[in-house]
C-alpha atoms as a PDB file:
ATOM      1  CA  UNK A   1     -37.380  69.168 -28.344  1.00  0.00           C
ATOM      2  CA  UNK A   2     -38.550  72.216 -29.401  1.00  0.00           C
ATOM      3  CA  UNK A   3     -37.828  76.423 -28.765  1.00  0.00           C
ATOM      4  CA  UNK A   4     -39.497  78.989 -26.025  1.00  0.00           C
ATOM      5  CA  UNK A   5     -39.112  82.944 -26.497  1.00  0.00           C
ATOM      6  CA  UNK A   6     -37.411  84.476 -23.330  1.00  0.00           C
ATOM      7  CA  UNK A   7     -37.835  87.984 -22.582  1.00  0.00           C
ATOM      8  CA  UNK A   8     -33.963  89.476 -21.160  1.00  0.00           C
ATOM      9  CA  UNK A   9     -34.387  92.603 -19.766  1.00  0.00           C
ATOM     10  CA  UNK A  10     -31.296  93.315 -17.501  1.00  0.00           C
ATOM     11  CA  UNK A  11     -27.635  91.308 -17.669  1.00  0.00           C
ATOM     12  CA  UNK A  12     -29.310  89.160 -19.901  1.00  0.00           C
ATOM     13  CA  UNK A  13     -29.706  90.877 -22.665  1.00  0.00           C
ATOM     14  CA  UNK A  14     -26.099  90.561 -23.029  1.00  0.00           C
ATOM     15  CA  UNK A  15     -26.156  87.881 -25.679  1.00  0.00           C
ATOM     16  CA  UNK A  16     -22.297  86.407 -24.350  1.00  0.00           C
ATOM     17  CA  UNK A  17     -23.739  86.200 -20.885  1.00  0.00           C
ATOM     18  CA  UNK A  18     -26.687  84.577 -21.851  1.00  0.00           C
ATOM     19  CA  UNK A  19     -24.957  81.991 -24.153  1.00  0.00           C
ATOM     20  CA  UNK A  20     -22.731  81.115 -21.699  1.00  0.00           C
ATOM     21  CA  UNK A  21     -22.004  77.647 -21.216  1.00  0.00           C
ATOM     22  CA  UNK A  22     -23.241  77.538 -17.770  1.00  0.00           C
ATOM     23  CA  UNK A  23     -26.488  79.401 -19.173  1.00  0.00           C
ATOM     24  CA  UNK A  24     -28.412  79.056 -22.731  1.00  0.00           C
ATOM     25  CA  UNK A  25     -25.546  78.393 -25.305  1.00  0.00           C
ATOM     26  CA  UNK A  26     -28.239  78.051 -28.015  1.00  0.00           C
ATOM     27  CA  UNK A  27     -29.841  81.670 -27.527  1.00  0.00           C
ATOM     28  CA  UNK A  28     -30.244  83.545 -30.355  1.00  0.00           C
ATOM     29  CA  UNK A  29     -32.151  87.231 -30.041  1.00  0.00           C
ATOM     30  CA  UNK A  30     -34.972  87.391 -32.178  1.00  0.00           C
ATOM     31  CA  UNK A  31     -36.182  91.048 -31.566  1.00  0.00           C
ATOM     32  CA  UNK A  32     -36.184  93.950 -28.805  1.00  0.00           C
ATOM     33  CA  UNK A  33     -39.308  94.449 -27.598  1.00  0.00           C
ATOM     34  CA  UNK A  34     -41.035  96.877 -25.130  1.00  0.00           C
ATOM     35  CA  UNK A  35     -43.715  96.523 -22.442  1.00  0.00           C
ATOM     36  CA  UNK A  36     -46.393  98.805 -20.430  1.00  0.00           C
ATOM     37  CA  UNK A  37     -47.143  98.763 -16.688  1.00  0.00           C
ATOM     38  CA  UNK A  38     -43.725  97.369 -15.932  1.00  0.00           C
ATOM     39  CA  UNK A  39     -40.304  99.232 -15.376  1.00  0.00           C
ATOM     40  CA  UNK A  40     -36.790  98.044 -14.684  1.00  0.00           C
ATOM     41  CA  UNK A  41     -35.798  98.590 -11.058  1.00  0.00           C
ATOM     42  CA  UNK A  42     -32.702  96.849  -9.184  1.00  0.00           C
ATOM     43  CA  UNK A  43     -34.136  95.811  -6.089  1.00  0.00           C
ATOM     44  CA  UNK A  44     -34.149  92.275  -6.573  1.00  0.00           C
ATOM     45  CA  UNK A  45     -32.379  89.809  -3.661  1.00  0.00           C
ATOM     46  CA  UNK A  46     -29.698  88.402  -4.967  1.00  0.00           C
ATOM     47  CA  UNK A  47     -29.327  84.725  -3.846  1.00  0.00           C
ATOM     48  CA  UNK A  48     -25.484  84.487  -4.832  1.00  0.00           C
ATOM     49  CA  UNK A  49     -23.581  87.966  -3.692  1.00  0.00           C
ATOM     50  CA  UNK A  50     -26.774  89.596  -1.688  1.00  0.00           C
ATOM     51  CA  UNK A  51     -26.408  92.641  -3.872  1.00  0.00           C
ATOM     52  CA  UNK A  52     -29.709  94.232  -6.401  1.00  0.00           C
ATOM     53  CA  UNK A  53     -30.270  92.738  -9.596  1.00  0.00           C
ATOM     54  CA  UNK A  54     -33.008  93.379 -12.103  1.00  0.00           C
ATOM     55  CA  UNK A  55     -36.720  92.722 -11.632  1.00  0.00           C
ATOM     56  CA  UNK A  56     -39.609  94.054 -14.161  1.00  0.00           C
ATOM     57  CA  UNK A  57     -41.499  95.940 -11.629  1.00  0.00           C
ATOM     58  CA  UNK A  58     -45.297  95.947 -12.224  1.00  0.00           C
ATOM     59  CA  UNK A  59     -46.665  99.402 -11.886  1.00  0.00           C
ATOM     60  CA  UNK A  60     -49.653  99.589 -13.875  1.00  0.00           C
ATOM     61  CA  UNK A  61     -48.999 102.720 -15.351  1.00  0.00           C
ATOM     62  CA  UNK A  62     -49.478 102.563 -19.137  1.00  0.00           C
ATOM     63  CA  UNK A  63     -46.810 105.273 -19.131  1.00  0.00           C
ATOM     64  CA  UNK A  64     -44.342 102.884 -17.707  1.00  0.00           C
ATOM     65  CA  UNK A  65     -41.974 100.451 -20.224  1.00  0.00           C
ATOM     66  CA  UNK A  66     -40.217  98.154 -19.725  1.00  0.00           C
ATOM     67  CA  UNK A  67     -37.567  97.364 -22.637  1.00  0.00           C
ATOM     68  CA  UNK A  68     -35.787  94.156 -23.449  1.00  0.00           C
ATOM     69  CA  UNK A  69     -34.643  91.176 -26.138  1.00  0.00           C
ATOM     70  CA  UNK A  70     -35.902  88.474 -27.013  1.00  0.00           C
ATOM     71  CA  UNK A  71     -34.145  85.078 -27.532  1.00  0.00           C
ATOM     72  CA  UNK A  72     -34.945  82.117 -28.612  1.00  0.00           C
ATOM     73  CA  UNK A  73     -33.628  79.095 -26.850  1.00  0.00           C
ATOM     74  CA  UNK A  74     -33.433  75.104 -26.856  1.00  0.00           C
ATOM     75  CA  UNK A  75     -36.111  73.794 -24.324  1.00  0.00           C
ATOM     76  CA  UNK A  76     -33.627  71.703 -22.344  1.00  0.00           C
ATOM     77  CA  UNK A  77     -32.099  74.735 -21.420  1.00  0.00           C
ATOM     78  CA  UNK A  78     -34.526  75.715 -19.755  1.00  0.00           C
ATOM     79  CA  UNK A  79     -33.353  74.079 -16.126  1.00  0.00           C
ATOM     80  CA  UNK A  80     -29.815  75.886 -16.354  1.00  0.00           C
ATOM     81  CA  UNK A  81     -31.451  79.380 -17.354  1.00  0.00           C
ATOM     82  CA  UNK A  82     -33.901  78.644 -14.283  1.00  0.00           C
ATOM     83  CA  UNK A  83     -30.948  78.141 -11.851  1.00  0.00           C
ATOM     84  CA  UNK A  84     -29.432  81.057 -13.568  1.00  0.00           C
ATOM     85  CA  UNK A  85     -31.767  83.545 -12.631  1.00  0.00           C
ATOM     86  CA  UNK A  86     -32.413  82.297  -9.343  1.00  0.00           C
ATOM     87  CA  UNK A  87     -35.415  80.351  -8.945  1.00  0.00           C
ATOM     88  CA  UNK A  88     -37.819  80.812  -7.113  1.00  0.00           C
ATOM     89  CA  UNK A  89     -36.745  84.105  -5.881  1.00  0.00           C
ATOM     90  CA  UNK A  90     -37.549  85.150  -9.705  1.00  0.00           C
ATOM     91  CA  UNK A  91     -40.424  83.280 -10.712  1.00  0.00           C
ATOM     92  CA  UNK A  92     -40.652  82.734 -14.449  1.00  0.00           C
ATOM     93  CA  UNK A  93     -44.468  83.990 -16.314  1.00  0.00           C
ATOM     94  CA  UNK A  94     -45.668  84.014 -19.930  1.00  0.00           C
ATOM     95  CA  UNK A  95     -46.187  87.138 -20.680  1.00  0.00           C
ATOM     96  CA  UNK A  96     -47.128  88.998 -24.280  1.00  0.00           C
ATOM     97  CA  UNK A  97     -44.240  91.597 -25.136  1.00  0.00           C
ATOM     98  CA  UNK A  98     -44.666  94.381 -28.276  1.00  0.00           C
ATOM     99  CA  UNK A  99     -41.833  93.293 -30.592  1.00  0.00           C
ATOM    100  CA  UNK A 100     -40.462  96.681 -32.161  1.00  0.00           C
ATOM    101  CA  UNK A 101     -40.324  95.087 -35.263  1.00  0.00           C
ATOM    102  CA  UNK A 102     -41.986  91.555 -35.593  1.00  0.00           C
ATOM    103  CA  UNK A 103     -45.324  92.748 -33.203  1.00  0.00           C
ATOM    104  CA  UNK A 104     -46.652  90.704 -30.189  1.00  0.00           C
ATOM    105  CA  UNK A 105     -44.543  87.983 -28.650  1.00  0.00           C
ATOM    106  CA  UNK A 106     -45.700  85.602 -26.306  1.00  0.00           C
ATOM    107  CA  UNK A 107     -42.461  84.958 -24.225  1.00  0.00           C
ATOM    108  CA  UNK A 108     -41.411  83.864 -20.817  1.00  0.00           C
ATOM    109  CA  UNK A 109     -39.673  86.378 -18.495  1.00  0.00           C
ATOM    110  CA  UNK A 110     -38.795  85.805 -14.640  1.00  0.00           C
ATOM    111  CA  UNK A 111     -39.789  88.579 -12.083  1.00  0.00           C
ATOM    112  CA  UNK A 112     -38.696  88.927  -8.359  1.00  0.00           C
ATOM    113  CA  UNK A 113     -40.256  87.104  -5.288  1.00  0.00           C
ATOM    114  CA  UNK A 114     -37.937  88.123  -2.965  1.00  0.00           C
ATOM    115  CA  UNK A 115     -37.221  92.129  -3.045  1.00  0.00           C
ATOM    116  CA  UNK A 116     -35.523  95.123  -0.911  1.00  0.00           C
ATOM    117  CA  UNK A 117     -35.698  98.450  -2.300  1.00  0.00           C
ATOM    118  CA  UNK A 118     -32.660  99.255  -0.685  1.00  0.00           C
ATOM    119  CA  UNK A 119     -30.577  97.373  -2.543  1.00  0.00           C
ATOM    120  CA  UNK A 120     -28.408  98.699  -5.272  1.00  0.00           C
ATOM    121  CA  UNK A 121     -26.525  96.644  -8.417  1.00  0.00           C
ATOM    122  CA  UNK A 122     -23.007  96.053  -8.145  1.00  0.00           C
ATOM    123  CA  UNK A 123     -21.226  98.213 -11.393  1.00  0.00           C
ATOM    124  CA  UNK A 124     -20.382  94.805 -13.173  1.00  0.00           C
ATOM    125  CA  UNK A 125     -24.037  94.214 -13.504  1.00  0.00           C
ATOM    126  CA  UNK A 126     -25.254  97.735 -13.869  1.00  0.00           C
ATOM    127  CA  UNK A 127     -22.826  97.989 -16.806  1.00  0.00           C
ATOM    128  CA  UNK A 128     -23.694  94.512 -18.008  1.00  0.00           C
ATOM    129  CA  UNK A 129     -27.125  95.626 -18.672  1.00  0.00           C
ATOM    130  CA  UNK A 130     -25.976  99.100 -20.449  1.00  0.00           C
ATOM    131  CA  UNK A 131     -24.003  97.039 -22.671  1.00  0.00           C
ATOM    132  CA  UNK A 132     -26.796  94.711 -23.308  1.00  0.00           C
ATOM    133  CA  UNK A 133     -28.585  97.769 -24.399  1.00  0.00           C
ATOM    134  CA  UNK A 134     -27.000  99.045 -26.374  1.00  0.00           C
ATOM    135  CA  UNK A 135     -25.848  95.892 -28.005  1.00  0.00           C
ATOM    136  CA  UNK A 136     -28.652  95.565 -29.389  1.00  0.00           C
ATOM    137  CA  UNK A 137     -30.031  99.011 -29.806  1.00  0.00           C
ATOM    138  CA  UNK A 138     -32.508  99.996 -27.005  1.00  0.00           C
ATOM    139  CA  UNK A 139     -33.337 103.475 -27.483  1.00  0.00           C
ATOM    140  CA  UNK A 140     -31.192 106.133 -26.197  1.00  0.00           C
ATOM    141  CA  UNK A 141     -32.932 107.378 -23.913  1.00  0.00           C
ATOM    142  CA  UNK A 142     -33.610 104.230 -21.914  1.00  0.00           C
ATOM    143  CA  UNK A 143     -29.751 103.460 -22.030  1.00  0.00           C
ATOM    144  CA  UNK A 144     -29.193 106.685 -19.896  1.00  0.00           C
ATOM    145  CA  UNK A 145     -32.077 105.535 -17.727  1.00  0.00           C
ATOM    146  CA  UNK A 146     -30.159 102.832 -17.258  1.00  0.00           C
ATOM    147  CA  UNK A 147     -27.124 104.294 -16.473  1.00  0.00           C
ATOM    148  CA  UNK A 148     -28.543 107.066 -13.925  1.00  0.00           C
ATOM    149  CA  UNK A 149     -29.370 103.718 -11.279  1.00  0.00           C
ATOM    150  CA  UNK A 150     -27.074 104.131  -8.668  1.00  0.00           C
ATOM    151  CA  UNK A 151     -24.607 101.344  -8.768  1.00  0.00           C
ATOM    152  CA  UNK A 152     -21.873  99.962  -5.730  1.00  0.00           C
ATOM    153  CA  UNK A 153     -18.497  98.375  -6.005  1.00  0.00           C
ATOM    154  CA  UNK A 154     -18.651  94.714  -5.488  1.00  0.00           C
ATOM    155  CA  UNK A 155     -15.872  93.897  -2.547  1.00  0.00           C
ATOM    156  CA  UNK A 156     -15.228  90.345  -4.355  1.00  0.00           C
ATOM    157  CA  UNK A 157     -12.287  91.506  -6.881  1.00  0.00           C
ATOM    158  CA  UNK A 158     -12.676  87.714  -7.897  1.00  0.00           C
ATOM    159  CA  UNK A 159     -16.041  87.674  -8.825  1.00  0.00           C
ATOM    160  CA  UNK A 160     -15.863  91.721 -10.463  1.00  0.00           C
ATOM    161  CA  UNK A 161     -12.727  90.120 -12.606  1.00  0.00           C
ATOM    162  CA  UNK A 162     -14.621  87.067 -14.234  1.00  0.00           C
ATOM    163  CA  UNK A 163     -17.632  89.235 -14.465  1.00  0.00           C
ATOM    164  CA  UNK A 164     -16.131  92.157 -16.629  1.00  0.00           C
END
């Protein structure tokens, strides 16, 4: 079996989370990479805890990015990371992303079906993302982006304590 080129943009990018066991344990990130006419936004149903999680909204502004990592990863991982994210409220595209250092990437990344503007990430996985950031070097700017979402304690102390 072969490789495919996924495009992490929010928890995700967190290579430990990612290469979880439960997850992709053969990820490897390959490059960050940046995209026009999307932007990160947390209004994403979550089928687990009902709370936001990413989505790469389209906007169709060229002054709108979108920033992320690339990984590659085994094939027949491809069914876990699928359940991971949620499918089909995040349907999963093929998509070309500007590497910031290798160029264009063709690369499959999931966006939301299912989405409520009202919604707002629990702090586990706001600050899962920030660390994913910087982790592998986003610009700063887009960090504190990032970081100015509003965010909501998650009332599961269970869930906040294997998540952190």
């Amino acid at each position: 079996m072969g490789r495919f080129e996924y495009f992490g943009y929010g928890s995700n990018m967190l290579t430990a989370k990612l290469k979880r066991e439960d997850r992709c344990p053969s990820a490897i990130p390959i490059a960050v990479a940046r995209t026009n006419k999307y932007t990160l936004k947390f209004h994403k149903v979550s089928t687990k805890d009902g709370s936001g999680k990413g989505d790469m909204a389209f906007t169709g502004s060229e002054t709108d990015e979108l920033y992320g990592v690339v990984f590659s990863i085994d094939e027949s991982e491809k069914p876990k990371l699928d359940e991971a994210e949620g499918v089909p409220s995040y349907k999963p595209k093929e998509i070309v992303v500007e590497g910031i250092t290798k160029g264009p990437l063709r690369v499959l990344a999931y966006y939301a079906i299912n989405i409520n503007p009202e919604l707002k990430p629990y702090h586990w996985y706001k600050g899962q993302t920030v660390d994913g950031a910087k982790e592998h070097g986003l610009p700063p700017d887009y960090i504190k982006k990032i970081k100015a979402f509003e965010s909501i304690p998650d009332p599961d102390k269970e869930r906040v304590d294997k998540e952190t």
